[in-house]
PDB file of N, CA and C in Angstrom:
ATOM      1  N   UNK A   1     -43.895 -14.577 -33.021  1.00  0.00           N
ATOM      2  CA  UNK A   1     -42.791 -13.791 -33.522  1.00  0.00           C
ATOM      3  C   UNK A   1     -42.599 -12.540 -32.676  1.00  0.00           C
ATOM      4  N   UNK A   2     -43.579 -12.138 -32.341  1.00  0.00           N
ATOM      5  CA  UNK A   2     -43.806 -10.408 -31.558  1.00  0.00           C
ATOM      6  C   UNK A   2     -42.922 -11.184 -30.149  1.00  0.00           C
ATOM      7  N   UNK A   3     -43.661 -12.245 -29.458  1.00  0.00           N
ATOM      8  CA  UNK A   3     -43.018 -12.478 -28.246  1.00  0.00           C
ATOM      9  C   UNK A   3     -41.442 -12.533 -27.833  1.00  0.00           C
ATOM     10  N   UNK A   4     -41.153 -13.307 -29.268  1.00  0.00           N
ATOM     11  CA  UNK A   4     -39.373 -13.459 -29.255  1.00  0.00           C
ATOM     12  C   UNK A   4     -38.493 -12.288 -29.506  1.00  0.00           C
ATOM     13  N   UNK A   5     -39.345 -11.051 -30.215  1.00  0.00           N
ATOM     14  CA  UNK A   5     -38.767 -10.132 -30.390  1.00  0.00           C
ATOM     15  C   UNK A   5     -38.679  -9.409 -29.106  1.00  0.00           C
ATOM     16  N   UNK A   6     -39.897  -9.002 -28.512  1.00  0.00           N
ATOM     17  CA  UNK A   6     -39.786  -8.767 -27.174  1.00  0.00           C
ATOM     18  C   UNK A   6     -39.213  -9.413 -25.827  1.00  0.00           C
ATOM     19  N   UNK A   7     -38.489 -10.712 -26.617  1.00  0.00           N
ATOM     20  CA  UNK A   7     -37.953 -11.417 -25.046  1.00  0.00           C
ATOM     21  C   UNK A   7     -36.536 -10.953 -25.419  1.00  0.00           C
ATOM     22  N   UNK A   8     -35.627 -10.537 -26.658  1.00  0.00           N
ATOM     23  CA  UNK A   8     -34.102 -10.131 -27.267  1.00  0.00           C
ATOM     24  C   UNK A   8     -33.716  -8.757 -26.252  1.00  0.00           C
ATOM     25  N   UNK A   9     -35.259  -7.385 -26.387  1.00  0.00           N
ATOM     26  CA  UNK A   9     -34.088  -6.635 -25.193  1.00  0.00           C
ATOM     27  C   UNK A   9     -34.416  -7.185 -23.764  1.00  0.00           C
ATOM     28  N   UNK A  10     -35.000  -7.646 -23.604  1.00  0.00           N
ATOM     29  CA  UNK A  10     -35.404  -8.507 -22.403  1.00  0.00           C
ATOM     30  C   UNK A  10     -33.892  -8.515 -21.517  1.00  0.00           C
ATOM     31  N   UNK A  11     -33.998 -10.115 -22.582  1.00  0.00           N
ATOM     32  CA  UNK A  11     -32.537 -10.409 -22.069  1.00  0.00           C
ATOM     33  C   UNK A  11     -31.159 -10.037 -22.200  1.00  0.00           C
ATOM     34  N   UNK A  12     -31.011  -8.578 -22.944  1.00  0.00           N
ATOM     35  CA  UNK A  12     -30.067  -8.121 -23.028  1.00  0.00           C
ATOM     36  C   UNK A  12     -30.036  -6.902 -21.906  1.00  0.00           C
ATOM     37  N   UNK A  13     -31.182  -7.082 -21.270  1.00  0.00           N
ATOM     38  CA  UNK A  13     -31.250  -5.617 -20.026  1.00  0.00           C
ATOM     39  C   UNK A  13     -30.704  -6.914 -18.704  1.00  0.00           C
ATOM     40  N   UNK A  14     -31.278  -8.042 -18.743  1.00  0.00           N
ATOM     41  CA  UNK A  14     -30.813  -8.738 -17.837  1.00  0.00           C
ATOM     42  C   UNK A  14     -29.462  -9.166 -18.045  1.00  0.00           C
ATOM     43  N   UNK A  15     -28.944  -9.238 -18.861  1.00  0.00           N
ATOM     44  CA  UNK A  15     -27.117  -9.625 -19.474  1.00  0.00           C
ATOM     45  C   UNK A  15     -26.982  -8.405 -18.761  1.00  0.00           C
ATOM     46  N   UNK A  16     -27.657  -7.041 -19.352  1.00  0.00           N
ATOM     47  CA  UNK A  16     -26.212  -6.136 -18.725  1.00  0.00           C
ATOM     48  C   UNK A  16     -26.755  -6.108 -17.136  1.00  0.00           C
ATOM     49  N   UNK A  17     -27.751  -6.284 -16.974  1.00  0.00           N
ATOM     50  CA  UNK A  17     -27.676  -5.603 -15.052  1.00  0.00           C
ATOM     51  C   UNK A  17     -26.393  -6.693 -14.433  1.00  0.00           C
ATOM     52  N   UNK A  18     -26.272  -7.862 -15.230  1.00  0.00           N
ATOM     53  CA  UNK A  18     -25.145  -8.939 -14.038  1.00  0.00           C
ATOM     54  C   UNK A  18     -24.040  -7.805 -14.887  1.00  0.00           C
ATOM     55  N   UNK A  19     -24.208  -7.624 -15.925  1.00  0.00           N
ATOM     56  CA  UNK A  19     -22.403  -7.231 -15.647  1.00  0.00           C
ATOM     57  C   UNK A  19     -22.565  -6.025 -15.064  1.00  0.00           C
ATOM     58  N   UNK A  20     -23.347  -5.266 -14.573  1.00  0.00           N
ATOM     59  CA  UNK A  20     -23.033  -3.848 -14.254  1.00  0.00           C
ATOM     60  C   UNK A  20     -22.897  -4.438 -12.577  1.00  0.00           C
ATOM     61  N   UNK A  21     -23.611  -5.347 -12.199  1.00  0.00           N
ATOM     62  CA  UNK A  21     -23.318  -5.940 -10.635  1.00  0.00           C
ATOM     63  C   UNK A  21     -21.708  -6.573 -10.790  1.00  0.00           C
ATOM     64  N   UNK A  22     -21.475  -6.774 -11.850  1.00  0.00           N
ATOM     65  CA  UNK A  22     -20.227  -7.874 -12.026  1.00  0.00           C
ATOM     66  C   UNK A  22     -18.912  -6.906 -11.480  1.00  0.00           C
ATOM     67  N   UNK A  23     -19.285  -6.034 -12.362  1.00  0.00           N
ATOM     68  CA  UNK A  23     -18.366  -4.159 -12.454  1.00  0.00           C
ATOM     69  C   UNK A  23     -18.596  -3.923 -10.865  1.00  0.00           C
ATOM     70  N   UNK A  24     -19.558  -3.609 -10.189  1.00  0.00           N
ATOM     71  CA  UNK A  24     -19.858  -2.948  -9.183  1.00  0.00           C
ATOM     72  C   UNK A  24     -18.712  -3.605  -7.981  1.00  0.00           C
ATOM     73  N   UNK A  25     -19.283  -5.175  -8.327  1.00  0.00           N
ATOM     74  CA  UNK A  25     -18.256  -6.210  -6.720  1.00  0.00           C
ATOM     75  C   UNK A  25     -16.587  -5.884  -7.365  1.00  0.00           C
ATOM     76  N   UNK A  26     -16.444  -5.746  -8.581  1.00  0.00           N
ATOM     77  CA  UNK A  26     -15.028  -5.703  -9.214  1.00  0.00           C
ATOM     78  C   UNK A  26     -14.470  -4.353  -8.173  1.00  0.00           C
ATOM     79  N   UNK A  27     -15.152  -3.414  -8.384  1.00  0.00           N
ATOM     80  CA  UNK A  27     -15.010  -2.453  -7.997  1.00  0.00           C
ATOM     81  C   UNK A  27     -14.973  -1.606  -6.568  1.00  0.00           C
ATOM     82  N   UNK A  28     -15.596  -2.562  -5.700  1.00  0.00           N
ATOM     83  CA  UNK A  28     -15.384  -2.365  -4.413  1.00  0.00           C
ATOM     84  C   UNK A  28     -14.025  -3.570  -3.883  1.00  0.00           C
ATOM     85  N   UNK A  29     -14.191  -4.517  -4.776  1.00  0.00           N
ATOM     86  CA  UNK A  29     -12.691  -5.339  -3.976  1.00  0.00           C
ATOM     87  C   UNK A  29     -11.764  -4.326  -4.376  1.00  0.00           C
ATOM     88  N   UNK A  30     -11.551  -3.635  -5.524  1.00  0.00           N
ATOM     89  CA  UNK A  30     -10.378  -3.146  -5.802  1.00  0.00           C
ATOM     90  C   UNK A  30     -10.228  -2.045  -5.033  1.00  0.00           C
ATOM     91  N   UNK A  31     -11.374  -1.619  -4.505  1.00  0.00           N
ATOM     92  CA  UNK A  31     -11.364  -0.766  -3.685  1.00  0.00           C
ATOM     93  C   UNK A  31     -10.819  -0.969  -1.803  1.00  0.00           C
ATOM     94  N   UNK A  32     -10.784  -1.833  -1.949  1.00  0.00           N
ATOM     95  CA  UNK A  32     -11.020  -2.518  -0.476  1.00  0.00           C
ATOM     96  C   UNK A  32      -9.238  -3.122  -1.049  1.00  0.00           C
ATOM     97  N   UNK A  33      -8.831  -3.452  -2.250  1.00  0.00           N
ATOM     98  CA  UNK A  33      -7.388  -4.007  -2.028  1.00  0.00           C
ATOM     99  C   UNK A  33      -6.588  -2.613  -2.300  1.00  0.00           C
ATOM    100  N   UNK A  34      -7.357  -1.244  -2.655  1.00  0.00           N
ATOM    101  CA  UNK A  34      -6.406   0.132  -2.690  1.00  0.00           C
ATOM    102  C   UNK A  34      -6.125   0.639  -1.289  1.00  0.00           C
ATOM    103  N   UNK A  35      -6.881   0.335  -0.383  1.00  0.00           N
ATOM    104  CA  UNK A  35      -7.246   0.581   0.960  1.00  0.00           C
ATOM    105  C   UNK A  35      -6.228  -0.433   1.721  1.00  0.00           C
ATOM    106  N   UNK A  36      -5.948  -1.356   1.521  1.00  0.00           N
ATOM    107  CA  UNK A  36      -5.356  -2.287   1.996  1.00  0.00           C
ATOM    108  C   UNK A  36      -3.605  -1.727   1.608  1.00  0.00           C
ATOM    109  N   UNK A  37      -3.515  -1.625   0.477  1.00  0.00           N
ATOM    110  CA  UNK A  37      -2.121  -1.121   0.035  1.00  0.00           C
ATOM    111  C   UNK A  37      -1.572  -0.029   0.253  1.00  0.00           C
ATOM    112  N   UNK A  38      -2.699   1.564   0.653  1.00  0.00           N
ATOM    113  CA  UNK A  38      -2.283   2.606   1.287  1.00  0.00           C
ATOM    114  C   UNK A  38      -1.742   2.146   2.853  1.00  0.00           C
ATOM    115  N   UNK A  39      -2.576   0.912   3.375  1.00  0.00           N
ATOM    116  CA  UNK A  39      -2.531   0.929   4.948  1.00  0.00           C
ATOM    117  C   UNK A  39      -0.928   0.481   4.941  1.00  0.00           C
ATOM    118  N   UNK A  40      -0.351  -0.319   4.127  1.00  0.00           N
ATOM    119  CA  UNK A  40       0.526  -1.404   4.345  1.00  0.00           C
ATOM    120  C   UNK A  40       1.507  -0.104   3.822  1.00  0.00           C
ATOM    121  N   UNK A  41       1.536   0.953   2.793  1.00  0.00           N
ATOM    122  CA  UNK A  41       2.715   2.087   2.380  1.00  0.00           C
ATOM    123  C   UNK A  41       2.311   3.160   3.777  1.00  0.00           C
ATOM    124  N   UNK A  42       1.374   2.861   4.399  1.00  0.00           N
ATOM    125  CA  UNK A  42       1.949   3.986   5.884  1.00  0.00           C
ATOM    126  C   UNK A  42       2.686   3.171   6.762  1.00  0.00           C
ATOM    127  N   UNK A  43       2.074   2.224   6.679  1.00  0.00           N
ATOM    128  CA  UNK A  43       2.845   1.498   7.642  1.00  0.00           C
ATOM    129  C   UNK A  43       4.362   1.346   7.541  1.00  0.00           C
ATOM    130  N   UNK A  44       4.544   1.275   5.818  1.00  0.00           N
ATOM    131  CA  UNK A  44       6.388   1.164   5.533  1.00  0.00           C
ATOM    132  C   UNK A  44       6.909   2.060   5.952  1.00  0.00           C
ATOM    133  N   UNK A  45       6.131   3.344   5.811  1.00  0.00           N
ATOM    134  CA  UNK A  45       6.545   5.012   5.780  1.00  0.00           C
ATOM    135  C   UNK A  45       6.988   4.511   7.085  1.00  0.00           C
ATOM    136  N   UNK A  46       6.361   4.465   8.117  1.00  0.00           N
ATOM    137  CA  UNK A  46       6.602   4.355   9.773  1.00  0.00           C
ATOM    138  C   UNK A  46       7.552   4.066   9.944  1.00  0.00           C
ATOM    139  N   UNK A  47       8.140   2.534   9.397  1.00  0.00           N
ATOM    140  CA  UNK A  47       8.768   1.712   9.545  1.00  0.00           C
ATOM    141  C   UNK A  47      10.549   2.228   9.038  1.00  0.00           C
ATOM    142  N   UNK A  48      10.390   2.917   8.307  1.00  0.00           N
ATOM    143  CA  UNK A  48      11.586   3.422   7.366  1.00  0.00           C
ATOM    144  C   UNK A  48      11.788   4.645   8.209  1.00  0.00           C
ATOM    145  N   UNK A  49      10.857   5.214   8.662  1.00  0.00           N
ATOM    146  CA  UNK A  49      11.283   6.884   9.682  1.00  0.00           C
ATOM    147  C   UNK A  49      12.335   6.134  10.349  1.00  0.00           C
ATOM    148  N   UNK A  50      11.546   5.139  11.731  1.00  0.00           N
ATOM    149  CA  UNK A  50      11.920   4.586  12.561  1.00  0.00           C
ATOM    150  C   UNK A  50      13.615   4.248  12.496  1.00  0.00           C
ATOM    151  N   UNK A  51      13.620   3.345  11.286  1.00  0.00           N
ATOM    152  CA  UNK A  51      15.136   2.740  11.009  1.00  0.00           C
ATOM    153  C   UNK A  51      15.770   4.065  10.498  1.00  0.00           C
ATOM    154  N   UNK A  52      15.549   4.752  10.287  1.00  0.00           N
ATOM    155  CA  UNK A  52      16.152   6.074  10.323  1.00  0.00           C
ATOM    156  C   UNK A  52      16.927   6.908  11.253  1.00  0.00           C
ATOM    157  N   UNK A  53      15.515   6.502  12.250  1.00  0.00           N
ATOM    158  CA  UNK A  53      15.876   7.210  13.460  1.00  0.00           C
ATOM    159  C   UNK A  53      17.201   6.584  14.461  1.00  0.00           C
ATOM    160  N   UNK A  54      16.973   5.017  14.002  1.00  0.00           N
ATOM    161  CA  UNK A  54      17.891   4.348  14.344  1.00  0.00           C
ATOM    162  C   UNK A  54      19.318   4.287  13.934  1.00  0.00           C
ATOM    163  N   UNK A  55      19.183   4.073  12.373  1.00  0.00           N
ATOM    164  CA  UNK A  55      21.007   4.205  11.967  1.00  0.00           C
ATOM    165  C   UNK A  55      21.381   6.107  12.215  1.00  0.00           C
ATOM    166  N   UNK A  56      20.677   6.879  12.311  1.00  0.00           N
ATOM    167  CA  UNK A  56      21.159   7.826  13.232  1.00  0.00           C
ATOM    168  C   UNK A  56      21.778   7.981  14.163  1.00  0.00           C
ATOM    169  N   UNK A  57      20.760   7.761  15.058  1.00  0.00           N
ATOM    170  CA  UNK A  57      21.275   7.171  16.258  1.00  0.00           C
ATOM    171  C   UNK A  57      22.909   6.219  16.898  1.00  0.00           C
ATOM    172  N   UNK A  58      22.465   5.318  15.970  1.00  0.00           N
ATOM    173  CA  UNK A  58      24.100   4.374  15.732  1.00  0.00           C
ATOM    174  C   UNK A  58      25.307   5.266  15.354  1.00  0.00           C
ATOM    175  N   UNK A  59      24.636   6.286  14.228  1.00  0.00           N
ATOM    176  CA  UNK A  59      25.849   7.341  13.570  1.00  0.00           C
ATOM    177  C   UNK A  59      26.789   7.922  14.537  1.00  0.00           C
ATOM    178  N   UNK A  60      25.612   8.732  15.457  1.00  0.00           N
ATOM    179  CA  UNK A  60      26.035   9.482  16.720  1.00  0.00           C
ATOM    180  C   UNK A  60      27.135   8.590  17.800  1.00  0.00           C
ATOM    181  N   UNK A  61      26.377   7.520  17.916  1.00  0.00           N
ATOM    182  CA  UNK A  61      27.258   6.351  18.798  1.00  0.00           C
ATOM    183  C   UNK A  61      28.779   6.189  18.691  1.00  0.00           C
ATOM    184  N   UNK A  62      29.128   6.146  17.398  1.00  0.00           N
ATOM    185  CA  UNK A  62      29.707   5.534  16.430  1.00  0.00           C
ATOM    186  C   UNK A  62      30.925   6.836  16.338  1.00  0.00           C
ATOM    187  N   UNK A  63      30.371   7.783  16.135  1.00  0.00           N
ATOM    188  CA  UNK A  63      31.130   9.414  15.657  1.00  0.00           C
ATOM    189  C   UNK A  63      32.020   9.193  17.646  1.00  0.00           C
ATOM    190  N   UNK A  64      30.697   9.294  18.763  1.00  0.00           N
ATOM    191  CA  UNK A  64      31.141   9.180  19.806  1.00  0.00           C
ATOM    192  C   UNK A  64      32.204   8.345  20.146  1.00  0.00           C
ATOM    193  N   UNK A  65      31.674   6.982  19.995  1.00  0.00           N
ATOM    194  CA  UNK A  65      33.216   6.321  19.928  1.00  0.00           C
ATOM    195  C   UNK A  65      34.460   6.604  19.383  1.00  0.00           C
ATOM    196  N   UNK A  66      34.407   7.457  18.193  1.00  0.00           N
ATOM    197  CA  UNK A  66      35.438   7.286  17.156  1.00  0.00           C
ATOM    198  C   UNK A  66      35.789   8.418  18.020  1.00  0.00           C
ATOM    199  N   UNK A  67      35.662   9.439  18.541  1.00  0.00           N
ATOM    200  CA  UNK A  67      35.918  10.560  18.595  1.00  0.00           C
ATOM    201  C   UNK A  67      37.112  10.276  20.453  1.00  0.00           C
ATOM    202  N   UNK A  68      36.272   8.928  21.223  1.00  0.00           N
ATOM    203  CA  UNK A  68      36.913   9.117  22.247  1.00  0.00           C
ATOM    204  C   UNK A  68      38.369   8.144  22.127  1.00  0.00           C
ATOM    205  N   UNK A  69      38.201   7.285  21.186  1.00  0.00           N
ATOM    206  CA  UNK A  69      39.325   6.514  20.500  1.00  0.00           C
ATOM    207  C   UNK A  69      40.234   7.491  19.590  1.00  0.00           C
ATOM    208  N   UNK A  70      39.930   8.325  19.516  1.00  0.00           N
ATOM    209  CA  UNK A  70      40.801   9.844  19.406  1.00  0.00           C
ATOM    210  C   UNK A  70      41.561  10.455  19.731  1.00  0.00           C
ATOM    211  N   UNK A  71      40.881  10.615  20.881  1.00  0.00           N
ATOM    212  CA  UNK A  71      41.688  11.369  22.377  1.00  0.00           C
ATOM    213  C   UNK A  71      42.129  10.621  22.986  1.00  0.00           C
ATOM    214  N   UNK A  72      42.120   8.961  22.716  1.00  0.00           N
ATOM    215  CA  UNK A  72      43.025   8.261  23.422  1.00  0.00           C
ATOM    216  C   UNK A  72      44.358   7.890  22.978  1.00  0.00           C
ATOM    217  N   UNK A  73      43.915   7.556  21.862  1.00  0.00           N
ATOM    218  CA  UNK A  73      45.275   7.629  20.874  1.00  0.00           C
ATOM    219  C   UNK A  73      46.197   8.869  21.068  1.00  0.00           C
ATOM    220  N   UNK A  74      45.251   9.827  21.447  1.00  0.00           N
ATOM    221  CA  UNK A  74      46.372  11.484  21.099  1.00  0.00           C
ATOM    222  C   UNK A  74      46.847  11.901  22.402  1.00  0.00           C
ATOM    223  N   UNK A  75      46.637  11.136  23.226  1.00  0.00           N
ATOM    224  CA  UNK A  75      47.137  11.336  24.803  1.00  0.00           C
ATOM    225  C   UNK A  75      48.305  10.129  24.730  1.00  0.00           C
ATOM    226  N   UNK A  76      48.517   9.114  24.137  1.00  0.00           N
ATOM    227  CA  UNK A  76      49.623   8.308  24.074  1.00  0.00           C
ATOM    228  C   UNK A  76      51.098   8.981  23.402  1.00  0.00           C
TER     229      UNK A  76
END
């Protein structure tokens, strides 16, 4: 009777060490997929400057053209 009583926290110290290992791996993937999802929102950040920089760019083009299709019209 003494033995079985002493094998109950036994195996309830061994139940919890897997879940506290269970918690631990939970906890570094999620860590390792938060890491993964900052890399991929700098990377958008980059990506969105960039096309920024671009339909800018086009704006200017665009204003330029309009502006010399302007003065051509206003010289006719």
């Amino acid at each position: 009777m003494k033995k079985s009583i002493m094998l109950l926290p036994l195996a309830g110290l061994l139940l919890s060490g897997c879940g506290v290992s269970q918690t631990m791996r939970a906890m570094e993937c999620n860590q390792r997929a938060v890491e993964m999802s900052t890399r991929a929102i700098c990377e958008n950040i980059r990506a969105i400057e960039e096309a920024n920089r671009n339909i800018d760019e086009n704006r200017k083009q665009i204003q330029a053209i309009n502006e010399t299709l302007s003065a051509t019209n206003g010289s006719m």
